[in-house]
Protein backbone atom coordinates (compact mmCIF):
# COMPACT_ATOMS: atom_id res chain seq x y z
CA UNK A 1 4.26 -28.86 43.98
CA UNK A 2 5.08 -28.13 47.84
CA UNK A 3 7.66 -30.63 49.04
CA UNK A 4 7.30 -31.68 52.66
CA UNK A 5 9.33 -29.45 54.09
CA UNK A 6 6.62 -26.76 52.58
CA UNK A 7 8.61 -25.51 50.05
CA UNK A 8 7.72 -25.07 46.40
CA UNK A 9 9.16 -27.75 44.30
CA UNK A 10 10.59 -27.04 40.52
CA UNK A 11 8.60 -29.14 39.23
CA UNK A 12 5.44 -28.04 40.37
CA UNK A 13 6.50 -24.48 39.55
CA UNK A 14 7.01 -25.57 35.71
CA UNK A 15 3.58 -27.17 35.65
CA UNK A 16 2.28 -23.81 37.45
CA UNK A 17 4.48 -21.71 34.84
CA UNK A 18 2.90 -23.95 32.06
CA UNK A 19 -0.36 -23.46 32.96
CA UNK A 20 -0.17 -19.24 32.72
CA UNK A 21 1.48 -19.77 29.34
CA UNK A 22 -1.24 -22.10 28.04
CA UNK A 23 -3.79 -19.43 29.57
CA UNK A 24 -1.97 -16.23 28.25
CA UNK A 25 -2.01 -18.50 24.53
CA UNK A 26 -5.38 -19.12 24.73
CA UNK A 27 -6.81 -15.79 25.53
CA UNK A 28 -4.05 -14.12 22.78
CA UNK A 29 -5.77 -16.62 20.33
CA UNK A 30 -9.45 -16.00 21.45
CA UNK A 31 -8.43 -11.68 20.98
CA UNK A 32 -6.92 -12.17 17.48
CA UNK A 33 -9.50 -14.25 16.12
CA UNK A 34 -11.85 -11.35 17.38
CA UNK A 35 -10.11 -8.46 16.42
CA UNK A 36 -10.13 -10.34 12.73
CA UNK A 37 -13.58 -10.57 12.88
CA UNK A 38 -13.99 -6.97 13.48
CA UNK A 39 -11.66 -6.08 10.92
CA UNK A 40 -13.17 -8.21 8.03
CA UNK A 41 -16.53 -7.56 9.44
CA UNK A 42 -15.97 -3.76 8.65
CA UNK A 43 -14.63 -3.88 5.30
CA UNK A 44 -17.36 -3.80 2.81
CA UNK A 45 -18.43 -6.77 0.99
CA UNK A 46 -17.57 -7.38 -2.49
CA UNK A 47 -20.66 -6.74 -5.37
CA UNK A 48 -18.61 -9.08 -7.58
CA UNK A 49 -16.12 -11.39 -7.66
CA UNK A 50 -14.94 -14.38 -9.07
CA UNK A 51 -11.71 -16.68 -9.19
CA UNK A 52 -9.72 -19.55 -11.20
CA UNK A 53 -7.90 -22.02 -9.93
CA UNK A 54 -5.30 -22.84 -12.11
CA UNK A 55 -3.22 -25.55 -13.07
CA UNK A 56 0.37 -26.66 -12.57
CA UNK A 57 1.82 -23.18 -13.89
CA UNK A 58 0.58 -20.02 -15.21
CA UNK A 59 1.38 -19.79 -18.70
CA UNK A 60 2.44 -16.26 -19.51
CA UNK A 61 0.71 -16.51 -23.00
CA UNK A 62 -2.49 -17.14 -21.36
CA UNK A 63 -4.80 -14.47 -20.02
CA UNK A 64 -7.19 -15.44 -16.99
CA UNK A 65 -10.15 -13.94 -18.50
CA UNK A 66 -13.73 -12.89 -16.86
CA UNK A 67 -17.06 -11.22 -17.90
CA UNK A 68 -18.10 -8.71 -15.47
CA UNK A 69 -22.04 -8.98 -14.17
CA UNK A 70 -23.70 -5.99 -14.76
CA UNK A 71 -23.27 -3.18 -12.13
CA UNK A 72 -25.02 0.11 -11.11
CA UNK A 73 -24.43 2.79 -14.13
CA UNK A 74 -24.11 5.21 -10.93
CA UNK A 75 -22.27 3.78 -8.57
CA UNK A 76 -18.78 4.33 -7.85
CA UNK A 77 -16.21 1.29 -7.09
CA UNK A 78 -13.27 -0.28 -6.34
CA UNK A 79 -11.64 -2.86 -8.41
CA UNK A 80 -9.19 -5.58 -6.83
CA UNK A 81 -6.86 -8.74 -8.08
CA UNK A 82 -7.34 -11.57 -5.83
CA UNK A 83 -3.60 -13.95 -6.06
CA UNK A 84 -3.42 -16.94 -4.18
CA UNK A 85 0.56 -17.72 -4.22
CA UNK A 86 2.02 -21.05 -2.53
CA UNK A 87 5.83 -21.62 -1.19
CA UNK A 88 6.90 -22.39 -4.63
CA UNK A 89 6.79 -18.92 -5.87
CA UNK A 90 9.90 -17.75 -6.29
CA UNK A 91 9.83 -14.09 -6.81
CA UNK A 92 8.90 -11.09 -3.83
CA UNK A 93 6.80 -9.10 -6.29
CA UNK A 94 4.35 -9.68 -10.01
CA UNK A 95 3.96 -7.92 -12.45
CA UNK A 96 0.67 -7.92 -14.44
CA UNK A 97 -0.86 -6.96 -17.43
CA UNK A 98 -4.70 -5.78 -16.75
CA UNK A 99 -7.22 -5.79 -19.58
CA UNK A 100 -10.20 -3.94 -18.93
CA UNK A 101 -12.68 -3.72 -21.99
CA UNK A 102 -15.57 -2.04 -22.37
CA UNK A 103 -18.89 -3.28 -24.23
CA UNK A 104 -18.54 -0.61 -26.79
CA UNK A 105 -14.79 -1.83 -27.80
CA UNK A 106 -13.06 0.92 -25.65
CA UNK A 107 -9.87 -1.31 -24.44
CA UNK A 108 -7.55 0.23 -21.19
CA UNK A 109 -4.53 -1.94 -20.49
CA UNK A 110 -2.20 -1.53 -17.31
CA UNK A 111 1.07 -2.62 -16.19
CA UNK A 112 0.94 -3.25 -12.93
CA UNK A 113 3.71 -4.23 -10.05
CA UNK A 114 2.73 -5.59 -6.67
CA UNK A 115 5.60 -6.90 -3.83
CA UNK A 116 4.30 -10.56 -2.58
CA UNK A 117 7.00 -10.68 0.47
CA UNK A 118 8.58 -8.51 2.82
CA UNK A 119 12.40 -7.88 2.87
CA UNK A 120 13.16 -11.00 5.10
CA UNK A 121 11.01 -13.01 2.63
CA UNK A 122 8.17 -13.81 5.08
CA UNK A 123 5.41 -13.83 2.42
CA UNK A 124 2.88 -10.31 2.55
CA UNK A 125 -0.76 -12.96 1.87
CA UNK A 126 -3.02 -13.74 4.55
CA UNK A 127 -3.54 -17.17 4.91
CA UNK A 128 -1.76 -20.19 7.36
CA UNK A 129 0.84 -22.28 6.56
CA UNK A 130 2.46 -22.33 2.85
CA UNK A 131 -0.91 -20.77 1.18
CA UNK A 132 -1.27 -16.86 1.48
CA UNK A 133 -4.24 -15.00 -0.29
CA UNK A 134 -3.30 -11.72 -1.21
CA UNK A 135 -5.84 -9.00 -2.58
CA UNK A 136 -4.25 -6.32 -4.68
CA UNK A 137 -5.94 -2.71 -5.64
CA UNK A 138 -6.42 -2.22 -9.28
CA UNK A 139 -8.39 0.76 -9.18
CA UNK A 140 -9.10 2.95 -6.38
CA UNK A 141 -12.17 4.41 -7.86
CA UNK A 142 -13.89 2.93 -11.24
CA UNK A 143 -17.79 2.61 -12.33
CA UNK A 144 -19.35 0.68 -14.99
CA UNK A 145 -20.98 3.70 -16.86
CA UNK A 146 -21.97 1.45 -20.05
CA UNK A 147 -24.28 -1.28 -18.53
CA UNK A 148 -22.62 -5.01 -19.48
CA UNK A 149 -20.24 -6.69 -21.53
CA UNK A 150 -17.46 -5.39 -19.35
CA UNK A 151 -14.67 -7.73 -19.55
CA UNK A 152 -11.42 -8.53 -17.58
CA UNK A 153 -8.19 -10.05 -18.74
CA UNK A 154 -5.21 -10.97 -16.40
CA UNK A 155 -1.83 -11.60 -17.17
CA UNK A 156 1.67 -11.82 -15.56
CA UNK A 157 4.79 -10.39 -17.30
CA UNK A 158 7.59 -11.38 -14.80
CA UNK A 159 11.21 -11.76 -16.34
CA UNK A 160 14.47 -12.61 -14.39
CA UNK A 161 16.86 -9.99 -13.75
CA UNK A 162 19.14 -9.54 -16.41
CA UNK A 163 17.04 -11.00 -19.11
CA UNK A 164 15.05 -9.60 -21.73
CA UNK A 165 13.00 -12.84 -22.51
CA UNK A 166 9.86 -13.36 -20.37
CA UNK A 167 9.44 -15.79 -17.62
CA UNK A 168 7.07 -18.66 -19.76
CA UNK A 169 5.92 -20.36 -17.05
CA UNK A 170 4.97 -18.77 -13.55
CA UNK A 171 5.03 -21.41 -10.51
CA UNK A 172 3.54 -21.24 -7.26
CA UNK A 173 0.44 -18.93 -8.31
CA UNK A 174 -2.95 -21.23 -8.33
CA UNK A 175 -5.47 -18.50 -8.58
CA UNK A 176 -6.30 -15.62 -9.56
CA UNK A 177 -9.64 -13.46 -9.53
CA UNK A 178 -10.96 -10.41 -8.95
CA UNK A 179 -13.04 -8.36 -6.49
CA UNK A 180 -15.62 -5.47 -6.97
CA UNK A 181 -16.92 -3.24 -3.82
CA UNK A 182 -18.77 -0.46 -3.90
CA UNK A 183 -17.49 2.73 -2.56
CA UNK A 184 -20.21 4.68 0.07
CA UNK A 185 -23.02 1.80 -0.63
């Protein structure tokens, strides 16, 4: 605002100052909502997938269990955990115990460990707010060789440091699912 003696008041220099900001804000959200379509727009889209929601607490006892569709014989994949983890989880990393087995009885089990926050705690999920989506590699490269009847078990096997005994019941996870995309489609 220009005072009368045709100077350049503070205020109106605030309100000027305030307006870049709110520009500068709106064209730094209008680039990263673009540059995060053009990064999910590249990655390939699953074949399958599937997700639970579950309940107040994941029960260590209980596998999250899925049957696989069929898939090409031929193709080549990869294989992902989908983990949708809240505030309330109070651990920076999972471990879990993957069940893949095959129609024919063939049964592969892994033991896998996966950080969920960064050193400052700042969760490692995309998502806004307290709910963060995080998708976690299982397999780099896997195909379905023996038509269906695939089938997918997921547990965790977390335990406190110090302890032998198992955490029972996991907080803060309510899902967990998988993801299937095709390698070179």
């Amino acid at each position: 605002m220009i005072n009368p003696k045709g100077r350049i008041s503070a205020e109106g220099l605030t309100a000027r100052n305030a307006e870049k900001i709110e520009e500068k804000m709106r064209l730094s959200a209008g680039l990263f909502v673009f540059a995060a379509l053009i990064i999910l727009g590249c990655a390939p889209a699953p074949v399958a997938s599937d997700v639970r929601a579950l309940e107040d607490s994941w029960n260590a006892y209980q596998g999250v269990d899925f049957e696989l569709p069929v898939l090409d014989s031929l193709a080549q994949y990869s294989a992902h955990i989908t983990l949708r983890n809240t505030n309330q989880y109070p651990y920076n990393n999972i471990f879990l115990i993957v069940r893949l087995t095959h129609p024919h009885g063939k049964i592969q089990t892994d033991t896998l460990e996966y950080r969920m926050a960064r050193a400052d705690g700042s969760w490692l999920g995309v998502g806004v707010g307290a709910i963060k989506d995080n998708l976690l590699t299982y397999r780099d490269t896997i195909s379905f060789e023996e038509g269906s009847g695939y089938q997918l078990s997921i547990k965790h096997a977390l335990r406190n440091n110090g302890s032998a005994q198992g955490v029972s019941v996991l907080e803060g996870i309510t899902e967990v699912g998988y993801q299937i995309r095709e390698l070179n489609p």
